[in-house]
N, C-alpha and C. Protein backbone atom coordinates (compact mmCIF):
# COMPACT_ATOMS: atom_id res chain seq x y z
N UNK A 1 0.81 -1.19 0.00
CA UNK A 1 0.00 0.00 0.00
C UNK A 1 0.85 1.25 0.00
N UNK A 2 2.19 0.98 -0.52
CA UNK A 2 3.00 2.42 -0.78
C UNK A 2 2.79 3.88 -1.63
N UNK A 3 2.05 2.96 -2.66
CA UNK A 3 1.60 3.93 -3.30
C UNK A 3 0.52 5.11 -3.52
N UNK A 4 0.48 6.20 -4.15
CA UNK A 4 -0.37 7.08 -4.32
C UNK A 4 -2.18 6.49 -3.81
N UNK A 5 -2.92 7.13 -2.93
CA UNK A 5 -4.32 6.99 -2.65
C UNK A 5 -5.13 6.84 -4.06
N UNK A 6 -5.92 5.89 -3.76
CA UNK A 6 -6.82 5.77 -5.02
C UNK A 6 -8.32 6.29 -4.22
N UNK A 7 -8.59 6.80 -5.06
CA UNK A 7 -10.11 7.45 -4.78
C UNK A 7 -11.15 6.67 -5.85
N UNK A 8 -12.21 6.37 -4.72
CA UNK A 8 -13.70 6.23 -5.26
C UNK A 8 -15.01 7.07 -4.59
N UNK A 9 -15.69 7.36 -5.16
CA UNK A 9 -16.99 8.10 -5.37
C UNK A 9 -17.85 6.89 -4.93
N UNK A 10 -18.44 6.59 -3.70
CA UNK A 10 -19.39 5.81 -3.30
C UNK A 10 -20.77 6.85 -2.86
N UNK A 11 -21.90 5.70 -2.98
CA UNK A 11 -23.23 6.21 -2.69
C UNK A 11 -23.55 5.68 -0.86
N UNK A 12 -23.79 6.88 -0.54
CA UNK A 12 -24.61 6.26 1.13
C UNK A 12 -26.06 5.55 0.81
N UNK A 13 -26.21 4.24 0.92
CA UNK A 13 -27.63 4.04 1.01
C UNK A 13 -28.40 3.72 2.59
N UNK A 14 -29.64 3.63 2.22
CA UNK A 14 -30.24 3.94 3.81
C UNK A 14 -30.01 2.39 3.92
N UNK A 15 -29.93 2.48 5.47
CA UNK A 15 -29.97 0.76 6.31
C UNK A 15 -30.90 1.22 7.25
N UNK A 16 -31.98 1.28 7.52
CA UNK A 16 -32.69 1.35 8.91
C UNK A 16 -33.16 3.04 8.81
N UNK A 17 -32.74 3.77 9.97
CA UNK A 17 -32.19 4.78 10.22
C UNK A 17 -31.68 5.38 10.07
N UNK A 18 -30.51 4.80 9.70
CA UNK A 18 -28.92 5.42 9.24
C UNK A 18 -29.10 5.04 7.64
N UNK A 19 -27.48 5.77 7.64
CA UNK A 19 -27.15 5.31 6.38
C UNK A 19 -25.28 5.14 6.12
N UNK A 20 -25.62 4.02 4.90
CA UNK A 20 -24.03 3.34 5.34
C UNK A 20 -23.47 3.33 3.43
N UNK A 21 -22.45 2.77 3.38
CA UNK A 21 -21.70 2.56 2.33
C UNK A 21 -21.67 0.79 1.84
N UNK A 22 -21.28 0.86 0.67
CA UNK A 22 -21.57 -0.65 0.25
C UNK A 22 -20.18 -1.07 -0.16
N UNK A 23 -19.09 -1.88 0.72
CA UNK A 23 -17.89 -1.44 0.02
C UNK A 23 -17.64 -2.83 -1.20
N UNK A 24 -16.83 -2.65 -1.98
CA UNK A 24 -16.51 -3.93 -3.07
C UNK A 24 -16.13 -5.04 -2.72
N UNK A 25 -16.30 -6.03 -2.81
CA UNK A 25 -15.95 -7.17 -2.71
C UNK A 25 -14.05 -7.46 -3.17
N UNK A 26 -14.21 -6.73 -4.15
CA UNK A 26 -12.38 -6.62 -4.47
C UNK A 26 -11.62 -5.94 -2.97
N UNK A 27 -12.51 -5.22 -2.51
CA UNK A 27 -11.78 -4.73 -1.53
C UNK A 27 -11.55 -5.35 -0.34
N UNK A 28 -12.98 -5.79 -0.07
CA UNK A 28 -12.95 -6.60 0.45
C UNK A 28 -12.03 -7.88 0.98
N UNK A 29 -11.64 -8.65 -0.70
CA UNK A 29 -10.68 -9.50 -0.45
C UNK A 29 -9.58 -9.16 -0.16
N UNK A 30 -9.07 -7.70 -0.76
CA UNK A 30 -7.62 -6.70 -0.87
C UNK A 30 -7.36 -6.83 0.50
N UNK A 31 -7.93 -6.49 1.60
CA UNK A 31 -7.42 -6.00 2.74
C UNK A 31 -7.75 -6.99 3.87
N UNK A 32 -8.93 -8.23 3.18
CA UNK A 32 -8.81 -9.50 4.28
C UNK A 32 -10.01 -9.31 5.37
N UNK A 33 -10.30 -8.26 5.24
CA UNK A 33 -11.73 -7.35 5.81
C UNK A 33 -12.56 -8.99 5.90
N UNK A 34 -13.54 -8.74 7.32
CA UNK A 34 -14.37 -9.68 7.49
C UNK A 34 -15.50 -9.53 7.84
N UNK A 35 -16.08 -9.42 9.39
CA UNK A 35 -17.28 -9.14 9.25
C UNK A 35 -17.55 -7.89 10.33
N UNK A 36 -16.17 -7.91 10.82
CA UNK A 36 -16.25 -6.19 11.58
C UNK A 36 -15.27 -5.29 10.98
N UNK A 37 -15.43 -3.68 11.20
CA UNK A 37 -13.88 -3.01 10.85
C UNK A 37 -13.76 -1.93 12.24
N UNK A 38 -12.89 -1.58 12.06
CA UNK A 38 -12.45 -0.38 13.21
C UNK A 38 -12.51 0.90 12.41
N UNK A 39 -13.70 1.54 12.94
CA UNK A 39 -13.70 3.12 12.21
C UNK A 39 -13.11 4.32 13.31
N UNK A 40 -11.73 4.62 12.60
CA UNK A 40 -11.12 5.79 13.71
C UNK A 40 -11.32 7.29 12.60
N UNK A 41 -11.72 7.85 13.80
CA UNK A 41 -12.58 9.30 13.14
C UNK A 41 -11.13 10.34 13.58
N UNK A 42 -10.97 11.12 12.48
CA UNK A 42 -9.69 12.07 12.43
C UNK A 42 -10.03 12.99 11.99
N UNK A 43 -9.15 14.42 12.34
CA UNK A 43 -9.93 15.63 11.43
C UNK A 43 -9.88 15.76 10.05
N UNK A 44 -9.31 14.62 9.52
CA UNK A 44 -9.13 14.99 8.26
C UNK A 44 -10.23 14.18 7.58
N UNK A 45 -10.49 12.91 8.45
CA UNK A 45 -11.57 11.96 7.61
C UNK A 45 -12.01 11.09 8.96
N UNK A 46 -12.25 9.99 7.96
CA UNK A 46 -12.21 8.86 8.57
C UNK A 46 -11.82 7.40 8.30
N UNK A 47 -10.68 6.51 8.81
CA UNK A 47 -10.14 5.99 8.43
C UNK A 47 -10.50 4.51 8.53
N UNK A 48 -10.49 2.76 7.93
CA UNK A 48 -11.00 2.00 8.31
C UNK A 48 -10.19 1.20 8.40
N UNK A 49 -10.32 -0.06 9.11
CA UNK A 49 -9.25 -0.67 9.44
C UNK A 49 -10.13 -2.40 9.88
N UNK A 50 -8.71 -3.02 9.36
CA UNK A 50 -10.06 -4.63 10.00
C UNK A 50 -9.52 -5.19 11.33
N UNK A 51 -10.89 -5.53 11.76
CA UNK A 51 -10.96 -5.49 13.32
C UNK A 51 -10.31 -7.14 13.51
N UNK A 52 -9.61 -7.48 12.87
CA UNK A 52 -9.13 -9.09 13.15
C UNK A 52 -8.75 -9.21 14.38
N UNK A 53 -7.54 -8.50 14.74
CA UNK A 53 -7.14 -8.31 15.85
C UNK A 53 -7.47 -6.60 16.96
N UNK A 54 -8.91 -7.12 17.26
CA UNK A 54 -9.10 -6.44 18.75
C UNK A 54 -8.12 -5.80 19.57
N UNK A 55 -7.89 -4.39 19.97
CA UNK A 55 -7.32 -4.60 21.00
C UNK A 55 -7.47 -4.81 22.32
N UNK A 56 -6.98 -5.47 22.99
CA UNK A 56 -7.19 -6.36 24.34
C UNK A 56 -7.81 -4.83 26.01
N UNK A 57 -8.36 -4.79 25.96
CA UNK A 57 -8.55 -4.13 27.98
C UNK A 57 -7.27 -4.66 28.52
N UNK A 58 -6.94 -3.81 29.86
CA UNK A 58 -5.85 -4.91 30.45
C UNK A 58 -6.59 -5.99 31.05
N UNK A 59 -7.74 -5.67 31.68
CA UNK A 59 -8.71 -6.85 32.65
C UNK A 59 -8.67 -7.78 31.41
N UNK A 60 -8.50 -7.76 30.34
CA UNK A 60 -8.52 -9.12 29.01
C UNK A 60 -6.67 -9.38 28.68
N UNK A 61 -6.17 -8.60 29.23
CA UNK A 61 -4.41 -9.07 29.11
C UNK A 61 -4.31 -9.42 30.28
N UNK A 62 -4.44 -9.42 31.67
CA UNK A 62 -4.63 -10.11 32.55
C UNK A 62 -4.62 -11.40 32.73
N UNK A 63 -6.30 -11.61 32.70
CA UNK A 63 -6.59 -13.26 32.26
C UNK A 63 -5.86 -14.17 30.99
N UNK A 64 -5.25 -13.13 30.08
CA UNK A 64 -4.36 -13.98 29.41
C UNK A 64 -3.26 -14.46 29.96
N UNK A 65 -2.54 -13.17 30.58
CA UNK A 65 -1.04 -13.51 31.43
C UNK A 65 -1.53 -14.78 32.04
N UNK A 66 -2.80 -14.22 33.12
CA UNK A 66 -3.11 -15.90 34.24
C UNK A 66 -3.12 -17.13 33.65
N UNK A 67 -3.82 -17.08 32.30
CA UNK A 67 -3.67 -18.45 32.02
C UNK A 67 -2.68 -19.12 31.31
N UNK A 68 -1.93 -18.29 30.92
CA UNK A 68 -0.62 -18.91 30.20
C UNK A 68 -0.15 -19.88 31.53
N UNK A 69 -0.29 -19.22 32.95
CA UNK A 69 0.66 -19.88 33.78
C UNK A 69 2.32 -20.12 33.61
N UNK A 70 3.41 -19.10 33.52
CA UNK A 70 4.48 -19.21 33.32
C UNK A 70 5.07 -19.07 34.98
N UNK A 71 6.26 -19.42 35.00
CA UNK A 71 7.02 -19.36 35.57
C UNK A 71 7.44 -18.38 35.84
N UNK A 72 7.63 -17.57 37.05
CA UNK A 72 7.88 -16.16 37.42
C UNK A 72 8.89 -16.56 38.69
N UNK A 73 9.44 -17.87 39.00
CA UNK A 73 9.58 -18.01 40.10
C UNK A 73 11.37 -17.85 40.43
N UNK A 74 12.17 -17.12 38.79
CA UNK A 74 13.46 -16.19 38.59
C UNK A 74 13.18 -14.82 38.97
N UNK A 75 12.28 -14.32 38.94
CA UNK A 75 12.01 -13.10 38.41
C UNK A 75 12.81 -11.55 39.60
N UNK A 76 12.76 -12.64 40.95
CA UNK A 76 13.34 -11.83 42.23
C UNK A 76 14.66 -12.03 42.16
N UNK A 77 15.01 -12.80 41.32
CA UNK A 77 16.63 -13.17 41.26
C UNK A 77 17.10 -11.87 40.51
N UNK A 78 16.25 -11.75 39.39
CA UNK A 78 16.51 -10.80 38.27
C UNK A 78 16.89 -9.53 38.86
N UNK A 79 15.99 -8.96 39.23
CA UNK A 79 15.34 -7.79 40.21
C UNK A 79 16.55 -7.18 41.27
N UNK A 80 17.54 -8.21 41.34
CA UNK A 80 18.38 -8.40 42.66
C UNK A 80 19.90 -8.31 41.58
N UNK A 81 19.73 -7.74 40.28
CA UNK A 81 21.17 -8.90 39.94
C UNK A 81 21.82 -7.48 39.65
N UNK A 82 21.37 -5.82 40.32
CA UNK A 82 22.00 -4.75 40.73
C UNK A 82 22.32 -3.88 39.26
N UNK A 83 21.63 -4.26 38.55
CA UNK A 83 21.42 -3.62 36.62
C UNK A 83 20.16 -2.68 36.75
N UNK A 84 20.37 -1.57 36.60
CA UNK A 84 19.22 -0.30 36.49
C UNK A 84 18.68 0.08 35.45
């Protein structure tokens, strides 16, 4: 994606209430897009992004650390070995 922005001219059609965009299926496949995206709103636009990877809460990096269950039981050795 180094290159120059390509622009398209899309139509908003109504969904409900709102109203949304219909994006291409080429694009679709282009970027791996699935069935959510991440819309981050900027002053200049708005940008989209695919939500594959979520980012985590810590209360959800947490319960990951816990369940890995590793070994922490160096870790005071480390702490002690007088390196700042």
């Amino acid at each position: 994606m180094g290159g120059a922005p390509t622009t398209r001219t899309v139509k908003l059609v109504a969904i409900g209430n709102s109203r949304g965009i219909r994006l291409p299926k080429v694009l679709l496949r282009k970027y791996g897009w699935g069935e959510s995206l991440v819309m981050e709103e900027g002053e200049d636009g708005l940008i989209l992004r695919g939500a594959t990877e979520p980012r985590s809460s810590w209360e959800d990096t947490y319960r990951a650390m816990a369940a890995e269950a590793e070994d922490w039981s160096d870790f005071d050795a480390t702490m002690a070995d007088g390196l700042d």
